[in-house]
PDB file of N, CA and C in Angstrom:
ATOM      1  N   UNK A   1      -2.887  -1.012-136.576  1.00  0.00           N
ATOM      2  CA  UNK A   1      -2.183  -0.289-135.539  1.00  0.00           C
ATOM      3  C   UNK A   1      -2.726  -0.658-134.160  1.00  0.00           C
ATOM      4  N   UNK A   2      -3.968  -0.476-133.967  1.00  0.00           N
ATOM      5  CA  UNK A   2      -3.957  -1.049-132.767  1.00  0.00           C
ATOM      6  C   UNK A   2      -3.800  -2.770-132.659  1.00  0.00           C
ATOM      7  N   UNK A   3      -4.170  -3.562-133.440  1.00  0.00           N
ATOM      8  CA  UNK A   3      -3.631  -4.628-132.884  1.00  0.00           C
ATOM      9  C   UNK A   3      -1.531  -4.774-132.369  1.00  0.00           C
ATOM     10  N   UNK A   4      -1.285  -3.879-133.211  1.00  0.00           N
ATOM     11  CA  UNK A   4      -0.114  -3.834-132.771  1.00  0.00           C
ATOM     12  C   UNK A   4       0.227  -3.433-131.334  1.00  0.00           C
ATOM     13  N   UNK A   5      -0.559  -1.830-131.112  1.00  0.00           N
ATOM     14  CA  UNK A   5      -0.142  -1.438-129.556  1.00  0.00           C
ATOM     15  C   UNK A   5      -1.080  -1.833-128.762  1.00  0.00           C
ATOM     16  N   UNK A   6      -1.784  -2.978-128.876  1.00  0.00           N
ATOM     17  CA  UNK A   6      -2.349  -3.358-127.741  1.00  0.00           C
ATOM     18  C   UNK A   6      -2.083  -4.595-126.735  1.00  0.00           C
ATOM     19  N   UNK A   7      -2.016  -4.657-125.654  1.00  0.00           N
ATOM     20  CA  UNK A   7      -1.397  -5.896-125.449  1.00  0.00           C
ATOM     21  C   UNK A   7      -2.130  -6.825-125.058  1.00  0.00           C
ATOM     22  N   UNK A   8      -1.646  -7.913-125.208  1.00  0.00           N
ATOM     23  CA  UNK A   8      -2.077  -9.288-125.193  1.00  0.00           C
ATOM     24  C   UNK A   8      -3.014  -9.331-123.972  1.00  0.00           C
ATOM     25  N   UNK A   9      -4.434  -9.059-124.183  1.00  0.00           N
ATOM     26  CA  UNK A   9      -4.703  -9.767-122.741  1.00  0.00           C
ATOM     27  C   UNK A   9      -5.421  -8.790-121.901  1.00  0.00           C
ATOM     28  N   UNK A  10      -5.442  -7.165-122.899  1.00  0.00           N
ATOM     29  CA  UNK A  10      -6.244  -6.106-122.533  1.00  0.00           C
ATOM     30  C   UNK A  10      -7.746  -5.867-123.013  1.00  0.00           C
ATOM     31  N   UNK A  11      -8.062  -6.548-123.888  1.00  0.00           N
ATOM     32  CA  UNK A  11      -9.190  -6.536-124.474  1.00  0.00           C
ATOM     33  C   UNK A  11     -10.194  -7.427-123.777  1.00  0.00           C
ATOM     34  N   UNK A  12     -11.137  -6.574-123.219  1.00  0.00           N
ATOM     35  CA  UNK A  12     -12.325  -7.729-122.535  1.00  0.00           C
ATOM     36  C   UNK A  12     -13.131  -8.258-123.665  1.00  0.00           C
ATOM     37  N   UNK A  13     -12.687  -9.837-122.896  1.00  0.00           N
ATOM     38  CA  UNK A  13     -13.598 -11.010-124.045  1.00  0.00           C
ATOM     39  C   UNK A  13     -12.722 -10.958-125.436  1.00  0.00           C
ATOM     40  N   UNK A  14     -11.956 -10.397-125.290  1.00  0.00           N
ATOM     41  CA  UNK A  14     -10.714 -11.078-126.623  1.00  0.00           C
ATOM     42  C   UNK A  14      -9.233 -11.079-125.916  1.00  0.00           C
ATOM     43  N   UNK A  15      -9.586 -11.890-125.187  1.00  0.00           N
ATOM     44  CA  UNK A  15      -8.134 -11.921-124.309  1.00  0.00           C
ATOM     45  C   UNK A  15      -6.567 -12.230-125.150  1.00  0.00           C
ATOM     46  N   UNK A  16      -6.657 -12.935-126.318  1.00  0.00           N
ATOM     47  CA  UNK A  16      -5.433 -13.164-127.516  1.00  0.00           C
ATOM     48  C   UNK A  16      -5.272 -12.095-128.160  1.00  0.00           C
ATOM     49  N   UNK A  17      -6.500 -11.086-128.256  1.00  0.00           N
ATOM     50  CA  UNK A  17      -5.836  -9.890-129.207  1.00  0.00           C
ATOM     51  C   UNK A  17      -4.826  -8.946-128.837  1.00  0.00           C
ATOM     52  N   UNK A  18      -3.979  -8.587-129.717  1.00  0.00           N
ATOM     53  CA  UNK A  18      -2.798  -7.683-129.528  1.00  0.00           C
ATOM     54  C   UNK A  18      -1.324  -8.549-129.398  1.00  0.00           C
ATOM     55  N   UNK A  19      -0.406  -7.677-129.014  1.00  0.00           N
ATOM     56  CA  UNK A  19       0.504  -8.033-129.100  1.00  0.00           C
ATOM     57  C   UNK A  19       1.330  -8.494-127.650  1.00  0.00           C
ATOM     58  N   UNK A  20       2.152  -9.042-128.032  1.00  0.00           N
ATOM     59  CA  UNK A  20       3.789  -9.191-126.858  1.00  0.00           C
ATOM     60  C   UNK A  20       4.536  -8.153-127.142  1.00  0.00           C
ATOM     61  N   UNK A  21       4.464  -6.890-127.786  1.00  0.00           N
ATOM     62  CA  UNK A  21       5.798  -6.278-128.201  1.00  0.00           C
ATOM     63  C   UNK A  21       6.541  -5.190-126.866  1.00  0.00           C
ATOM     64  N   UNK A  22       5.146  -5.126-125.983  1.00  0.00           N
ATOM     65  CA  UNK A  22       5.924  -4.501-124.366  1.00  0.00           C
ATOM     66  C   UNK A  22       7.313  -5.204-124.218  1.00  0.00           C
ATOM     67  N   UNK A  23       7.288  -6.506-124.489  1.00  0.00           N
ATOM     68  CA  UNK A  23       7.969  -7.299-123.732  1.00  0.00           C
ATOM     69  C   UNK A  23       9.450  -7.140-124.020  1.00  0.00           C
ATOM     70  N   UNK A  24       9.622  -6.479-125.185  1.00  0.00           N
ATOM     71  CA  UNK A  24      10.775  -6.523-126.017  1.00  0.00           C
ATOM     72  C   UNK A  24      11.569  -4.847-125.761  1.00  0.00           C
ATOM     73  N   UNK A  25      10.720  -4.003-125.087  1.00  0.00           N
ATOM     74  CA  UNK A  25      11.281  -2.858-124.785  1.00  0.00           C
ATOM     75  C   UNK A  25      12.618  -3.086-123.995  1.00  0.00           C
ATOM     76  N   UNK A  26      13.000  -3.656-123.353  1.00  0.00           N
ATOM     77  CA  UNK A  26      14.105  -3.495-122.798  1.00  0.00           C
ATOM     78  C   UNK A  26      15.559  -4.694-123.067  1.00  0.00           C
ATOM     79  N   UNK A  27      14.952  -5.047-123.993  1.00  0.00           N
ATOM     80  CA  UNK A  27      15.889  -6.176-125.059  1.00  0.00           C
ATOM     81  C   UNK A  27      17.213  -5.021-126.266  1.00  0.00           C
ATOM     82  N   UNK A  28      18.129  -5.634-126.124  1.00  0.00           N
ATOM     83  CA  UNK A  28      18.802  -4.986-126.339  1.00  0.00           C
ATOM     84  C   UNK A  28      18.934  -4.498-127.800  1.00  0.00           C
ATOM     85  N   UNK A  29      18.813  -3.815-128.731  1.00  0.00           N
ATOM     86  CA  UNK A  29      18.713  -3.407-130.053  1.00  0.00           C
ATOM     87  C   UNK A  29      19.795  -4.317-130.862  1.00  0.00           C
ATOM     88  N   UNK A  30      19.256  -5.254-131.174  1.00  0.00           N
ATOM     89  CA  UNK A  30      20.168  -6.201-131.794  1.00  0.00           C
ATOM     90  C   UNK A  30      19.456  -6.963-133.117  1.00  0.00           C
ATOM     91  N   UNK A  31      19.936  -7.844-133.792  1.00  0.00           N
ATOM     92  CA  UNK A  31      19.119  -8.418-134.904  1.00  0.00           C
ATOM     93  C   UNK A  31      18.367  -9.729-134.316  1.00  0.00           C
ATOM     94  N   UNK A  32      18.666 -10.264-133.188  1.00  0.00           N
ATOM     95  CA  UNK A  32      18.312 -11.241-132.365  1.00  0.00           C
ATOM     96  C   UNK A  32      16.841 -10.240-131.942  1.00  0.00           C
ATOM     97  N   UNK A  33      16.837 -10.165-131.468  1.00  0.00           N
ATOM     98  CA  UNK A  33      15.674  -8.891-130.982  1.00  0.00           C
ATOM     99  C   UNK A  33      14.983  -8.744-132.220  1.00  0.00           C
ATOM    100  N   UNK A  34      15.529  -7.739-132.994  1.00  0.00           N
ATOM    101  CA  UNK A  34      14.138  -7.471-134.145  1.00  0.00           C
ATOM    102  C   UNK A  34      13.835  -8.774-134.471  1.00  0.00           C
ATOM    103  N   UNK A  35      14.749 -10.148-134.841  1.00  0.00           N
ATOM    104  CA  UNK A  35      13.770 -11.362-135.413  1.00  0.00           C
ATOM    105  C   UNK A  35      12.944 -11.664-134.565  1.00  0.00           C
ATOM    106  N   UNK A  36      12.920 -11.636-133.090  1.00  0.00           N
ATOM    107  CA  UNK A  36      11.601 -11.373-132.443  1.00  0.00           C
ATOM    108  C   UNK A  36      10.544 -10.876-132.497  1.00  0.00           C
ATOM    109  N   UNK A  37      10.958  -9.229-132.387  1.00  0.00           N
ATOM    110  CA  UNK A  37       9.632  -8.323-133.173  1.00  0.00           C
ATOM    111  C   UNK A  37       9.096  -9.157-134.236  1.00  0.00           C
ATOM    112  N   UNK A  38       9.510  -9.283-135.178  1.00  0.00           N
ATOM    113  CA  UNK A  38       9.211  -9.635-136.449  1.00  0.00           C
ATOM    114  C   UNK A  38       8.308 -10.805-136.550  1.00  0.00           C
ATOM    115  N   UNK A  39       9.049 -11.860-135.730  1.00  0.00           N
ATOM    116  CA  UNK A  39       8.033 -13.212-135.531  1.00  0.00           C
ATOM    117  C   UNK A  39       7.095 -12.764-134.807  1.00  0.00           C
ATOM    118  N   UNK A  40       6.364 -11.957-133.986  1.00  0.00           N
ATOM    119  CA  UNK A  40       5.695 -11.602-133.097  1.00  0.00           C
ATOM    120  C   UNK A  40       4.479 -10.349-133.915  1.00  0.00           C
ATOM    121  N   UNK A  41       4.732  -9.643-134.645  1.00  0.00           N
ATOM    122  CA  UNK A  41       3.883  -9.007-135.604  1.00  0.00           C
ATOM    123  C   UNK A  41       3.221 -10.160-136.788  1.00  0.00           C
ATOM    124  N   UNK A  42       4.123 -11.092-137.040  1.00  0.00           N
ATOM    125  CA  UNK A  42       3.731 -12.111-137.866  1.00  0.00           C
ATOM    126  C   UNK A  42       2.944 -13.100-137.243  1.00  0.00           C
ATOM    127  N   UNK A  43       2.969 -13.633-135.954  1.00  0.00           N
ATOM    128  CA  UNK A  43       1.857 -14.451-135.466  1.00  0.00           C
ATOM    129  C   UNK A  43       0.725 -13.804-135.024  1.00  0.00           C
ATOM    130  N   UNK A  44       1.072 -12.207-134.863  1.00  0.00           N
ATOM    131  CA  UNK A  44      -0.385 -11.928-133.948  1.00  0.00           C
ATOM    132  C   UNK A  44      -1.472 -11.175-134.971  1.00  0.00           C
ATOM    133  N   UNK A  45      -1.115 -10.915-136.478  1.00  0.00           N
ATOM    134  CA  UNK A  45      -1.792 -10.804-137.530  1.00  0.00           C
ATOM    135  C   UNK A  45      -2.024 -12.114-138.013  1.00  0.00           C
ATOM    136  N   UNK A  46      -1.568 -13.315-138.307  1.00  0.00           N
ATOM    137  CA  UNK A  46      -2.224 -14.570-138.374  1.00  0.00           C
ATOM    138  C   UNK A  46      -3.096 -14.977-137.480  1.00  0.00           C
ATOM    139  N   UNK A  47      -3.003 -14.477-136.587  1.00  0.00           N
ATOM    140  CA  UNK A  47      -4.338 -15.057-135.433  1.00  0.00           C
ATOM    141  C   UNK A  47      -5.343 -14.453-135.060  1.00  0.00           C
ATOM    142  N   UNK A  48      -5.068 -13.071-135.387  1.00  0.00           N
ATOM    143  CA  UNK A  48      -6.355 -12.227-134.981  1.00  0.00           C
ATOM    144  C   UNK A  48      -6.426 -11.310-136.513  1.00  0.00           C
ATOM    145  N   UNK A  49      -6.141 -11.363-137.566  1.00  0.00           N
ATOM    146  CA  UNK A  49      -6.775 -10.613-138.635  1.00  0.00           C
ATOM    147  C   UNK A  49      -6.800 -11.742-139.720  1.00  0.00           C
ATOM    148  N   UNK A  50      -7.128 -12.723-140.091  1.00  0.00           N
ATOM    149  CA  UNK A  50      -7.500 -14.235-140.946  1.00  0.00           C
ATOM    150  C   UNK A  50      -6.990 -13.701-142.130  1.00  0.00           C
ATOM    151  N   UNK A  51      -7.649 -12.701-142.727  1.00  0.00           N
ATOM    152  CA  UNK A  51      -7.554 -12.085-144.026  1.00  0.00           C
ATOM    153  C   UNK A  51      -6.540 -11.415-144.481  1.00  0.00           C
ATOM    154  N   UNK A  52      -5.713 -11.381-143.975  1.00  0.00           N
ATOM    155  CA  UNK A  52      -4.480 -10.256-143.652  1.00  0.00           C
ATOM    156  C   UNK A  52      -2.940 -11.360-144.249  1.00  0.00           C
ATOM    157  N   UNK A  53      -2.348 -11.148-144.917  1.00  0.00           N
ATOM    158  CA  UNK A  53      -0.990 -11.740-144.983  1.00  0.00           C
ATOM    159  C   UNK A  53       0.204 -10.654-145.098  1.00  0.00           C
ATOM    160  N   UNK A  54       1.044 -11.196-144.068  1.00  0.00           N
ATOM    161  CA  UNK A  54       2.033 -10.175-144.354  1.00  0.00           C
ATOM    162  C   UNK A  54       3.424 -10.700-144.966  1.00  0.00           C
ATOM    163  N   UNK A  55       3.233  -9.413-146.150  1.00  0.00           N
ATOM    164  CA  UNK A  55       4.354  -9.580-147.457  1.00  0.00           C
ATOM    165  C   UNK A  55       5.704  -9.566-146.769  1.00  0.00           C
ATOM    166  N   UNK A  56       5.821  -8.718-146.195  1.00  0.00           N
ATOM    167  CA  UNK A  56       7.455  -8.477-146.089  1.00  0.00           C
ATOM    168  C   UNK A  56       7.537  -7.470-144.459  1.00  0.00           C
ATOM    169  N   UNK A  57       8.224  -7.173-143.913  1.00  0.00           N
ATOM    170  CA  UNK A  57       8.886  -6.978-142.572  1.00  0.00           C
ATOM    171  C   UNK A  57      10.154  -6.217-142.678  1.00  0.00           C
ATOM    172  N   UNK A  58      10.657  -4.600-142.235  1.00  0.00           N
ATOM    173  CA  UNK A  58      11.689  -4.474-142.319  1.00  0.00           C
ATOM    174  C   UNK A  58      11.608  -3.593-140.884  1.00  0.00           C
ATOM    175  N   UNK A  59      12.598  -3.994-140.473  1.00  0.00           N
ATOM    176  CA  UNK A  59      13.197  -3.089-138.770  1.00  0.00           C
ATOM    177  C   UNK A  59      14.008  -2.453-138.715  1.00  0.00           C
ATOM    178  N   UNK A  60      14.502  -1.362-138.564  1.00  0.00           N
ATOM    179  CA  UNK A  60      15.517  -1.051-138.499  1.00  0.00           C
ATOM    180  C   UNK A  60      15.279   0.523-137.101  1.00  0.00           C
ATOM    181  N   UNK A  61      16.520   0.903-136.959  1.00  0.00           N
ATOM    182  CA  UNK A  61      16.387   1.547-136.044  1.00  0.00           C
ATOM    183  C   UNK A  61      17.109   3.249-135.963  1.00  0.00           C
ATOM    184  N   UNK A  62      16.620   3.831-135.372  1.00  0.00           N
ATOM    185  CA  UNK A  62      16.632   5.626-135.086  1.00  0.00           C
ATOM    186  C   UNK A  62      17.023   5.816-133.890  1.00  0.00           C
ATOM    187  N   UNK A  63      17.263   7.368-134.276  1.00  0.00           N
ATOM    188  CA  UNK A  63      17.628   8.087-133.113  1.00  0.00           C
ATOM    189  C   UNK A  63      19.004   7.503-132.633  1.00  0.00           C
ATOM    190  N   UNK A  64      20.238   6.945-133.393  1.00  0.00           N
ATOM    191  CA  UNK A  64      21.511   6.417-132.619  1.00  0.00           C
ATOM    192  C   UNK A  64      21.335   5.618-132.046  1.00  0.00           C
ATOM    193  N   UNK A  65      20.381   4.348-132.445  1.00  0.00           N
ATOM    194  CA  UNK A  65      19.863   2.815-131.910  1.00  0.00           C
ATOM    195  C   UNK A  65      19.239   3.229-130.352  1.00  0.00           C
ATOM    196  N   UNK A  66      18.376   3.803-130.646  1.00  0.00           N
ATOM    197  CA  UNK A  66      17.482   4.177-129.117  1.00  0.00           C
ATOM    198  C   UNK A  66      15.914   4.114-129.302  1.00  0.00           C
ATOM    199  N   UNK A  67      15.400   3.838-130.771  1.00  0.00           N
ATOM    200  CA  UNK A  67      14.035   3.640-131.319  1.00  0.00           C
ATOM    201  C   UNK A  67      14.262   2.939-132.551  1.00  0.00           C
ATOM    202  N   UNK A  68      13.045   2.405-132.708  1.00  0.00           N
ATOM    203  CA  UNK A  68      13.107   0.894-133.712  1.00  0.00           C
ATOM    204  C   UNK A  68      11.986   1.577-134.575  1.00  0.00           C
ATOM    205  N   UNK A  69      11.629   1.014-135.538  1.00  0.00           N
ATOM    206  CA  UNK A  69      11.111   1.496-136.953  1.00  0.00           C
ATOM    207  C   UNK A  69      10.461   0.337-137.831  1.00  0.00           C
ATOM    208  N   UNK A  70       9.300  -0.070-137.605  1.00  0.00           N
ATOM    209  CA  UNK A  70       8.764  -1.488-138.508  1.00  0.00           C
ATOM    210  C   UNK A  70       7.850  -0.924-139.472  1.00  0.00           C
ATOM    211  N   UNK A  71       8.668  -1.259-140.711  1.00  0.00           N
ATOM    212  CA  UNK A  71       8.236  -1.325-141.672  1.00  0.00           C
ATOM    213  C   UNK A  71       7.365  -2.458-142.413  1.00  0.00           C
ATOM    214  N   UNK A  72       6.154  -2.120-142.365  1.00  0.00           N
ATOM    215  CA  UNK A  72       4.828  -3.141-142.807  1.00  0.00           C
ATOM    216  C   UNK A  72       4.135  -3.799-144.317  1.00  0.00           C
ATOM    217  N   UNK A  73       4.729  -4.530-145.125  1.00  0.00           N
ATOM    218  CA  UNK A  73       3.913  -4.156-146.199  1.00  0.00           C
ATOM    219  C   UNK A  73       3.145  -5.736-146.306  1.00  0.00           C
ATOM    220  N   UNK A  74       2.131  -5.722-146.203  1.00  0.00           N
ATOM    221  CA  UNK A  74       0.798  -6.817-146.140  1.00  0.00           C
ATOM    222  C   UNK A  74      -0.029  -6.620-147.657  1.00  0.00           C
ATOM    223  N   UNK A  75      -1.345  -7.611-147.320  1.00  0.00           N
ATOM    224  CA  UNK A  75      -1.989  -7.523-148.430  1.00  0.00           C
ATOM    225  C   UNK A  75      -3.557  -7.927-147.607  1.00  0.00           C
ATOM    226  N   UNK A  76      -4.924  -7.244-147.895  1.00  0.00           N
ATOM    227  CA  UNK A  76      -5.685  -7.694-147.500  1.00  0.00           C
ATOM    228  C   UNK A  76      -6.618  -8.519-148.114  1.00  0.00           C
ATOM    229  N   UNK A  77      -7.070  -9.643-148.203  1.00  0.00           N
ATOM    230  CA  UNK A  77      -8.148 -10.107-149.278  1.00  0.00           C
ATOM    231  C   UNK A  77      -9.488 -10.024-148.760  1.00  0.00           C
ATOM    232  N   UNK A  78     -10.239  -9.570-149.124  1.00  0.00           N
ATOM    233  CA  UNK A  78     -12.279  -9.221-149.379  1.00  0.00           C
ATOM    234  C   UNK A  78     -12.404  -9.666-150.229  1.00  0.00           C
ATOM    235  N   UNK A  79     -13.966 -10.731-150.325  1.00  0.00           N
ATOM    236  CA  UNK A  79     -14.479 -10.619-151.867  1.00  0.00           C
ATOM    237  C   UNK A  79     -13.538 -11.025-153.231  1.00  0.00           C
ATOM    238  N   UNK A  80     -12.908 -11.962-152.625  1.00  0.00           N
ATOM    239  CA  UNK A  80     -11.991 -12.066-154.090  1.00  0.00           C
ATOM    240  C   UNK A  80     -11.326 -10.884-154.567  1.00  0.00           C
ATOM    241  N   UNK A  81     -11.054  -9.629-153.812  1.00  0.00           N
ATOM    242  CA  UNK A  81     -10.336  -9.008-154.527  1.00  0.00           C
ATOM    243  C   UNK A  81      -9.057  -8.503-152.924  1.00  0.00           C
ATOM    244  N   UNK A  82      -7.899  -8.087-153.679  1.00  0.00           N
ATOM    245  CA  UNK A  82      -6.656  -8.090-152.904  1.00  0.00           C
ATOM    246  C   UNK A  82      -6.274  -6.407-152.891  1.00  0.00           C
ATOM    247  N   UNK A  83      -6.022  -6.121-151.646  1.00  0.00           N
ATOM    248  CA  UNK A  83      -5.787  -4.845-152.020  1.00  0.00           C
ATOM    249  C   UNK A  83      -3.970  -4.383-150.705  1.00  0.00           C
ATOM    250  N   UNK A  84      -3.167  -4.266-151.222  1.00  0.00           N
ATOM    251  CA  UNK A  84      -1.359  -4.058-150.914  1.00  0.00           C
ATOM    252  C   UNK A  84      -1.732  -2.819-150.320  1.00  0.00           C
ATOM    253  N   UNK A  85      -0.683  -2.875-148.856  1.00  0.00           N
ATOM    254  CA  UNK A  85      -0.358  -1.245-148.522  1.00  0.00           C
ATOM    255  C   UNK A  85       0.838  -1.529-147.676  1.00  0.00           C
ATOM    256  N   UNK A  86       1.255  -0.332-146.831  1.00  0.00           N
ATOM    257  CA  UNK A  86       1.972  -1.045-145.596  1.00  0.00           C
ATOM    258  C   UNK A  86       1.719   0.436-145.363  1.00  0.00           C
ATOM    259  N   UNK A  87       2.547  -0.028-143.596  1.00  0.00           N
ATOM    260  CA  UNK A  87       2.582   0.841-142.569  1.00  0.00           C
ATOM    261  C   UNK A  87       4.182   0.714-142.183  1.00  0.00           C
ATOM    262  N   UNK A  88       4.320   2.208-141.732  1.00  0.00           N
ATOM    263  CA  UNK A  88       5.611   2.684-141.210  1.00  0.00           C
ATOM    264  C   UNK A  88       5.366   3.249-139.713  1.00  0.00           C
ATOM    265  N   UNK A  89       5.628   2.478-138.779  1.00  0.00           N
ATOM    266  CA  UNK A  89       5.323   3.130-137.393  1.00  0.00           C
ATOM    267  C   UNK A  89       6.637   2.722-136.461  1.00  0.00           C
ATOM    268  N   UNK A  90       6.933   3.710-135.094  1.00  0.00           N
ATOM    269  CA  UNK A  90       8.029   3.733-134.564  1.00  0.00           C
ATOM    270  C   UNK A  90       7.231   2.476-133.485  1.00  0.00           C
ATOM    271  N   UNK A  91       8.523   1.895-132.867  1.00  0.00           N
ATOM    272  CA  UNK A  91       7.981   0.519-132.251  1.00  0.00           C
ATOM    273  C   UNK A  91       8.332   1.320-130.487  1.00  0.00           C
TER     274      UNK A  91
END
C-alpha cells in the first residue's frame, strides 16, 4: 500500500520508489486509462519489491464511474517458500 500511494520521487534517497498513479486522476474513466493504472502498478512492484510478482490485476469502478477499485492478487517468495494474497483498495 504504500508503495502504491506514494509518489514517485517523495522518498528521500529512494527517489524511484512509489508510484505515477497521481497522474492518472484526471484521465478519463475509460479502459484506455485503467490499462495504464495497471501497467503502472505492474512496473513499480517489479522495480521496487524484487520478490513480489503480480498474479492478476482487476479495475473496475464505483460510485457511477467517479472512483476506481484495483483489485490485487500477487504472490510473495522468501526462503523458497511462496505465500498468495491480494489487496482491494479504492484508487
Amino acid at each position: 500500500m504504500h508503495l502504491i500511494f506514494t509518489p514517485v520521487g517523495q522518498r528521500l534517497r529512494k527517489p524511484l520508489f512509489g508510484s505515477r498513479l497521481i497522474q492518472f486522476i484526471f484521465n478519463p474513466n475509460d479502459g484506455e486509462t485503467w490499462g495504464d493504472v495497471t501497467g503502472e502498478i505492474r512496473d513499480m512492484v517489479a522495480r521496487n519489491i524484487p520478490n513480489c510478482s503480480i498474479d492478476d490485476i482487476e479495475i473496475y469502478e464505483t460510485d457511477e464511474g467517479l472512483a476506481l477499485v484495483a483489485k490485487i492478487k500477487y504472490t510473495v517468495t522468501s526462503n523458497g517458500a511462496s505465500v498468495s494474497d491480494e489487496i482491494i483498495t479504492n484508487l
